[in-house]
Protein backbone atom coordinates (compact mmCIF):
# COMPACT_ATOMS: atom_id res chain seq x y z
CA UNK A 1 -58.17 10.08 -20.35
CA UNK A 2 -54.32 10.89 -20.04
CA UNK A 3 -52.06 8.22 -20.07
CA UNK A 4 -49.83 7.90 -16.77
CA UNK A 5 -46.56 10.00 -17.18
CA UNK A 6 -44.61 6.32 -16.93
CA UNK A 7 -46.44 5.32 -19.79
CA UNK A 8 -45.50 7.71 -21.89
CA UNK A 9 -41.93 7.42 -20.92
CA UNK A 10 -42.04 3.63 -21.81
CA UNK A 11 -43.64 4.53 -25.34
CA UNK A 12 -40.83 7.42 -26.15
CA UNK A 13 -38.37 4.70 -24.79
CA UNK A 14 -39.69 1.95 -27.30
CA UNK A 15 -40.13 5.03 -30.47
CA UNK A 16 -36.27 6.09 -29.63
CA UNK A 17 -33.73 4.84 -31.95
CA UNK A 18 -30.83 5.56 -30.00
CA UNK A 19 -32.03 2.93 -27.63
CA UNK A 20 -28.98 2.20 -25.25
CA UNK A 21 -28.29 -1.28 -23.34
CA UNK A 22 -27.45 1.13 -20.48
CA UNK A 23 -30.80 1.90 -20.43
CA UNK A 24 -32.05 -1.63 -20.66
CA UNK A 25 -29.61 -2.99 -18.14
CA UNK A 26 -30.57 -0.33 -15.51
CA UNK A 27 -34.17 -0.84 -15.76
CA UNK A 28 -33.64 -4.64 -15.55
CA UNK A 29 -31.56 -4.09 -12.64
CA UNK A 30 -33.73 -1.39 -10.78
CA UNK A 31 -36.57 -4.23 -11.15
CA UNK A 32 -34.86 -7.04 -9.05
CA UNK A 33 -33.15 -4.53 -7.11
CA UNK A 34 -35.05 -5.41 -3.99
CA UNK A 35 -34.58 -9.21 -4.28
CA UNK A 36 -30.81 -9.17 -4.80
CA UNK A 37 -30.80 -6.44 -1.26
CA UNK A 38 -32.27 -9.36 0.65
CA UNK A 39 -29.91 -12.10 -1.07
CA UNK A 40 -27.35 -9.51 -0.04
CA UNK A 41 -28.57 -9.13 3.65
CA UNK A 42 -29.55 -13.51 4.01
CA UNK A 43 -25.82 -13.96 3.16
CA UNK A 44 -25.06 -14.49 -0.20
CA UNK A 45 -22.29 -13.72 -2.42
CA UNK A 46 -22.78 -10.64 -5.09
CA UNK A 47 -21.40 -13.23 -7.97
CA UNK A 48 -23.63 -16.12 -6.72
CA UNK A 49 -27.03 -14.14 -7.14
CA UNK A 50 -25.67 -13.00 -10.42
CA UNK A 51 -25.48 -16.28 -11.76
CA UNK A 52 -28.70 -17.23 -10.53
CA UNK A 53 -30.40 -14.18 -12.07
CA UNK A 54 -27.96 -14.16 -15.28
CA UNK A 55 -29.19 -18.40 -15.34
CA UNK A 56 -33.01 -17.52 -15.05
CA UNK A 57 -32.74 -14.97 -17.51
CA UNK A 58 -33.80 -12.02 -14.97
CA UNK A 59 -31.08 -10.05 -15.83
CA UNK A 60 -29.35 -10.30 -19.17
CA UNK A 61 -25.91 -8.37 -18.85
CA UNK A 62 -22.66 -9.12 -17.37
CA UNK A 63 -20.90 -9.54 -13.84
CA UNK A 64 -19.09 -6.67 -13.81
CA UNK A 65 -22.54 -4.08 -14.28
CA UNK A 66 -24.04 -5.72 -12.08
CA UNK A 67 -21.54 -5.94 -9.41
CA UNK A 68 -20.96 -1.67 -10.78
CA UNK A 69 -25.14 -1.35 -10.17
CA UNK A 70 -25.05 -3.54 -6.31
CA UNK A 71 -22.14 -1.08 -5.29
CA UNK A 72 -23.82 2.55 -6.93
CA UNK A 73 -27.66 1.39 -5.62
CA UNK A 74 -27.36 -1.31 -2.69
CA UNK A 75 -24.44 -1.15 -1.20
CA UNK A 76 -23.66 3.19 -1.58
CA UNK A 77 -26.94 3.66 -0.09
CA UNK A 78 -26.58 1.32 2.48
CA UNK A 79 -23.19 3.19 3.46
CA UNK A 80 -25.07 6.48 3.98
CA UNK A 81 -27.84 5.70 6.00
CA UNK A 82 -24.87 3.65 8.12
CA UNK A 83 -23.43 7.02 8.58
CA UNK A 84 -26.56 8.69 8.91
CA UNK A 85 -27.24 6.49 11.88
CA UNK A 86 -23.67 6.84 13.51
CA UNK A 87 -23.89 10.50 13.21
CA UNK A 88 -26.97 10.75 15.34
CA UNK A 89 -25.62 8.14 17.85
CA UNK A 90 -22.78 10.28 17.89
CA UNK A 91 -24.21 13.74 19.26
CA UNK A 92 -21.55 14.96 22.14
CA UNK A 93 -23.39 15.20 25.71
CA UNK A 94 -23.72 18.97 26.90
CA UNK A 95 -20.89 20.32 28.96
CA UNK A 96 -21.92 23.12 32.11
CA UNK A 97 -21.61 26.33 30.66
CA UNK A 98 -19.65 28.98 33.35
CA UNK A 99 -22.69 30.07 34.97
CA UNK A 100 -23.01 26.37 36.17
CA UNK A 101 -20.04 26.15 37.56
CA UNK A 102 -18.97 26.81 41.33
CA UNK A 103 -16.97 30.25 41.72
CA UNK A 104 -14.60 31.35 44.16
CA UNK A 105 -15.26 34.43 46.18
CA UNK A 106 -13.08 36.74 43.13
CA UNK A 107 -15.76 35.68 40.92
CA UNK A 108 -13.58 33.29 39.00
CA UNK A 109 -15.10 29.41 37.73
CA UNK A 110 -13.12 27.33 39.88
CA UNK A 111 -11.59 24.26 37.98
CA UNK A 112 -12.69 21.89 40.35
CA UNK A 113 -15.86 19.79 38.63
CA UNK A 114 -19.27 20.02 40.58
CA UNK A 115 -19.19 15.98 41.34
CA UNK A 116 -17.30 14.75 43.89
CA UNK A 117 -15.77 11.65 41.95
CA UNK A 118 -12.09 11.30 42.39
CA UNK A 119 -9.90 12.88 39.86
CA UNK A 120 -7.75 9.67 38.15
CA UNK A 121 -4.33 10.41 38.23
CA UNK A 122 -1.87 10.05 35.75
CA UNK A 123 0.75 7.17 35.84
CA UNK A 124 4.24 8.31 36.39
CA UNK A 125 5.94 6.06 34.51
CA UNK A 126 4.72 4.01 31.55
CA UNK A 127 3.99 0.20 32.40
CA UNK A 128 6.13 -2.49 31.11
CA UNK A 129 9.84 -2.70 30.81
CA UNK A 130 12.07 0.01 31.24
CA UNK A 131 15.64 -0.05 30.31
CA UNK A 132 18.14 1.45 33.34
CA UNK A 133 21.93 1.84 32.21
CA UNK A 134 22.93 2.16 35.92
CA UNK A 135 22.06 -0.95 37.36
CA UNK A 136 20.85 -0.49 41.20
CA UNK A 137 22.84 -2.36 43.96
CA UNK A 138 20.32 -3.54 46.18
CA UNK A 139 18.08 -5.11 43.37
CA UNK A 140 21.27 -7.37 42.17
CA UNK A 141 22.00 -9.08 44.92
């Protein structure tokens, strides 16, 4: 029978002589990967689970990879399916197309919307204080 295609890849990986601690620190971390993503999401801080796992043996290379792996596999695909998610809540509603639209009797759209809600209007003058050189009478006295 055919061995598994994984198993293979772990025997060429064990026969290599080139045998990289990139390697070896990627595969540790892609193992625990889903038990530091809930530390992450119950609270805790990146360099606190490190510890832990760097204490208990689990994963045997420094802060600084792992914080490199949380941020290229956690926390980057975290980010995208964020985005993914604001994207879709983000679809713009439909706006009437002309044909929708009330016309006038020349045929043209009017500019008037079809509800009858109250345009707002526009302040005249912006709130707050307003600085008047020519002081008015009435208001001193």
């Amino acid at each position: 029978m055919a061995k598994s295609y994984p198993d293979q890849l772990a025997e060429w990986v064990k026969r290599r002589e080139s045998n990289t601690k990139r390697d070896k620190n990627l595969v540790a971390f892609l193992a625990v990967r889903g038990d530091i993503q809930l530390a992450i999401e119950a609270g805790y801080a990146v360099k606190t689970i490190w510890a832990n796992m760097h204490e208990e043996k689990r994963v045997a290379f420094g802060y600084d990879t792992f914080l490199n792996y949380v941020n290229r596999h956690i926390r980057a695909k975290a980010a995208k399916a964020a985005k993914a998610a604001n994207a879709a809540d983000s679809v713009p509603a439909k706006t009437p197309s002309a044909q929708q639209q009330p016309t006038n009797k020349g045929g043209k759209t009017s500019a008037a919307p079809a509800t009858s809600e109250p345009k707002v209007k526009a302040p005249d003058a912006t709130p707050g204080f307003n600085f008047n050189s020519q002081p008015d009478v009435k208001e001193l006295i």
